[in-house]
N, C-alpha and C. Protein backbone atom coordinates (compact mmCIF):
# COMPACT_ATOMS: atom_id res chain seq x y z
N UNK A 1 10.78 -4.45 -4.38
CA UNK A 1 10.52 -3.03 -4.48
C UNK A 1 9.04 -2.73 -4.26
N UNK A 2 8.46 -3.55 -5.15
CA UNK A 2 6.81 -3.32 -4.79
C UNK A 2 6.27 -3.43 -3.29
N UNK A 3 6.90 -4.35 -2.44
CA UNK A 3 6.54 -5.25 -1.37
C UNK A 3 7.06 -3.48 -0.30
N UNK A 4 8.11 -3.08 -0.53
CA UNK A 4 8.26 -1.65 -0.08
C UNK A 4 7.10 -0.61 0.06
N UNK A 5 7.20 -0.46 -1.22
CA UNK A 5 6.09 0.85 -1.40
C UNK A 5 5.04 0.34 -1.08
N UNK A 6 4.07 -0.88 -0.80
CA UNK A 6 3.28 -1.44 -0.02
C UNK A 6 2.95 -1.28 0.86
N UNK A 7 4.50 -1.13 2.09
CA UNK A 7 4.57 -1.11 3.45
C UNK A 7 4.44 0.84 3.61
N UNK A 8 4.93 0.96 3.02
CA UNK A 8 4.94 2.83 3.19
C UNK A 8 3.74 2.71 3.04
N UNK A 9 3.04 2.92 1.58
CA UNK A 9 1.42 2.85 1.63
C UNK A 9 0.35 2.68 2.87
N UNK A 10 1.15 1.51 3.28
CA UNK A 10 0.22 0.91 4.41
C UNK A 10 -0.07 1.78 5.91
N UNK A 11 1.38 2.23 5.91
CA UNK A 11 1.96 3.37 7.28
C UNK A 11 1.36 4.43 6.70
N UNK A 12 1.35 4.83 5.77
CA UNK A 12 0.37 6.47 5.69
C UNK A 12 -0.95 5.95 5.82
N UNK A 13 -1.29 5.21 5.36
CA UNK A 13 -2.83 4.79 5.75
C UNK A 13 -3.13 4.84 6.62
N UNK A 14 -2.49 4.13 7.51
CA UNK A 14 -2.69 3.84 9.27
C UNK A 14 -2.59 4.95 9.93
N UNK A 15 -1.57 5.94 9.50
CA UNK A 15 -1.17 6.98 10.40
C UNK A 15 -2.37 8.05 9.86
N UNK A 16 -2.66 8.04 8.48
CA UNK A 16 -3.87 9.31 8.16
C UNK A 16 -5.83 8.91 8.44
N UNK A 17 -6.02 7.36 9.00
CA UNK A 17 -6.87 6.92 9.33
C UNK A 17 -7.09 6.91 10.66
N UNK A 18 -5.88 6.47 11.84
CA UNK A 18 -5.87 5.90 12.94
C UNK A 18 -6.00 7.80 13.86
N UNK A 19 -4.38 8.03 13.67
CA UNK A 19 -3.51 9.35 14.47
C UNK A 19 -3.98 10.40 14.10
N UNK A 20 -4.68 10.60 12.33
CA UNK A 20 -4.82 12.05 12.43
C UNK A 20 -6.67 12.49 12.29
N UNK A 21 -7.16 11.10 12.11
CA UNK A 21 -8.85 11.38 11.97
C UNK A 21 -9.12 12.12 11.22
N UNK A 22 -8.37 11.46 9.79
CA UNK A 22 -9.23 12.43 8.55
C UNK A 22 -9.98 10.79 7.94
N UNK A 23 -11.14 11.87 7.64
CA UNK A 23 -12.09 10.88 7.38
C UNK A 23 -12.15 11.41 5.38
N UNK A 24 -12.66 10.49 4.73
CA UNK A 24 -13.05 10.70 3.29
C UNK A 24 -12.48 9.49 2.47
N UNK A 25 -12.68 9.86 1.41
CA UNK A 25 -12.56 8.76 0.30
C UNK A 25 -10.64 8.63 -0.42
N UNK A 26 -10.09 10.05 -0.09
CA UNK A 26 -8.63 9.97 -0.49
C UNK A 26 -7.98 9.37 0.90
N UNK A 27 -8.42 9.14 1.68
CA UNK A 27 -6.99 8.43 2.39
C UNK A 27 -7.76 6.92 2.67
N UNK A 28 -8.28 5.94 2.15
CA UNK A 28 -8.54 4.65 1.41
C UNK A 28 -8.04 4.56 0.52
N UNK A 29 -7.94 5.68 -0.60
CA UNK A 29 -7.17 5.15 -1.41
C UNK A 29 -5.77 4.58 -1.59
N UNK A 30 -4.81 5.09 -0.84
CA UNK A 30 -3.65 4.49 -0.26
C UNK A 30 -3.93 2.70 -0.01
N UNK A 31 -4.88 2.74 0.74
CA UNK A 31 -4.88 1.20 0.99
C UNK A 31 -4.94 0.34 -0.17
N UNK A 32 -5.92 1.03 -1.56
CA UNK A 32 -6.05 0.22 -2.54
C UNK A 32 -4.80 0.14 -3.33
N UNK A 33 -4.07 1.64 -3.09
CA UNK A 33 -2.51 1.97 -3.90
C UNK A 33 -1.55 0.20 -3.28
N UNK A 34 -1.63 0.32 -2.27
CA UNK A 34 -0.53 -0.50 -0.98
C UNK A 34 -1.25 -2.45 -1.98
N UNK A 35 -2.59 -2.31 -1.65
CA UNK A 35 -3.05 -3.81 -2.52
C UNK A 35 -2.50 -3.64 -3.93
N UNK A 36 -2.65 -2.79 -4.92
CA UNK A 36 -2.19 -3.04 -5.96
C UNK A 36 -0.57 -3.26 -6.36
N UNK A 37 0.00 -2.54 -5.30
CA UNK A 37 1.37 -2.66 -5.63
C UNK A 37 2.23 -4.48 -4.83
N UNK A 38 1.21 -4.62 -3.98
CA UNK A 38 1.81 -6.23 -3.61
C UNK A 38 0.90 -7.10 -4.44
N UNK A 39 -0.02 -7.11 -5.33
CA UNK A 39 -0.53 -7.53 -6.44
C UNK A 39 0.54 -7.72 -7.38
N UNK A 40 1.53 -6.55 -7.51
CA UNK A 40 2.78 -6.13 -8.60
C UNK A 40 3.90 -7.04 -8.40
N UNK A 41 3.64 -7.14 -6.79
CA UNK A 41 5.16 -7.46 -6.34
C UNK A 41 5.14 -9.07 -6.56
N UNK A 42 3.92 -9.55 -6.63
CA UNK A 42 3.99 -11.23 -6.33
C UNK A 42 3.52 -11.72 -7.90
N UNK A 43 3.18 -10.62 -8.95
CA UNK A 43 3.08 -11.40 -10.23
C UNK A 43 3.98 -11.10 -10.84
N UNK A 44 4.86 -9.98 -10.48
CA UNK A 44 6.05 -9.54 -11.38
C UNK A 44 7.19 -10.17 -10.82
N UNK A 45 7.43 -10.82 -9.73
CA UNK A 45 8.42 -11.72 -9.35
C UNK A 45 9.18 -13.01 -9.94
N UNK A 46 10.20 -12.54 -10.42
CA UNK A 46 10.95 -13.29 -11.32
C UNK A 46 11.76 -14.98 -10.52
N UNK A 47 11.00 -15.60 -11.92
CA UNK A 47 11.90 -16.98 -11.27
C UNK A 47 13.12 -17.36 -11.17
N UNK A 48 14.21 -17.63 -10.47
CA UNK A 48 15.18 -18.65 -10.47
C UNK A 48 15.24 -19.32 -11.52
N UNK A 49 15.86 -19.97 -12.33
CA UNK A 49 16.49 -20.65 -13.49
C UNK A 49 17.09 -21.56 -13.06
């Protein structure tokens, strides 16, 4: 689930950095949103038994 909302994160980033040339400090933040949540996804990942 985390590894999801990561990838969305990542696509608004790209698309509000690359396609629409807004420049500022809120659309980076997405990128840090997208790192923290695959931070989530790979320590909250449950083991096999």
């Amino acid at each position: 689930m985390w590894g999801a909302i990561a990838l969305v994160l990542v696509i608004l980033w790209l698309l509000g950095a690359l396609a629409l040339k807004i420049t500022g400090a809120m659309i980076h933040l997405l990128i840090v949103l997208a790192v923290v949540a695959i931070v989530l996804h790979f320590a909250r990942r449950t083991r096999p038994r």
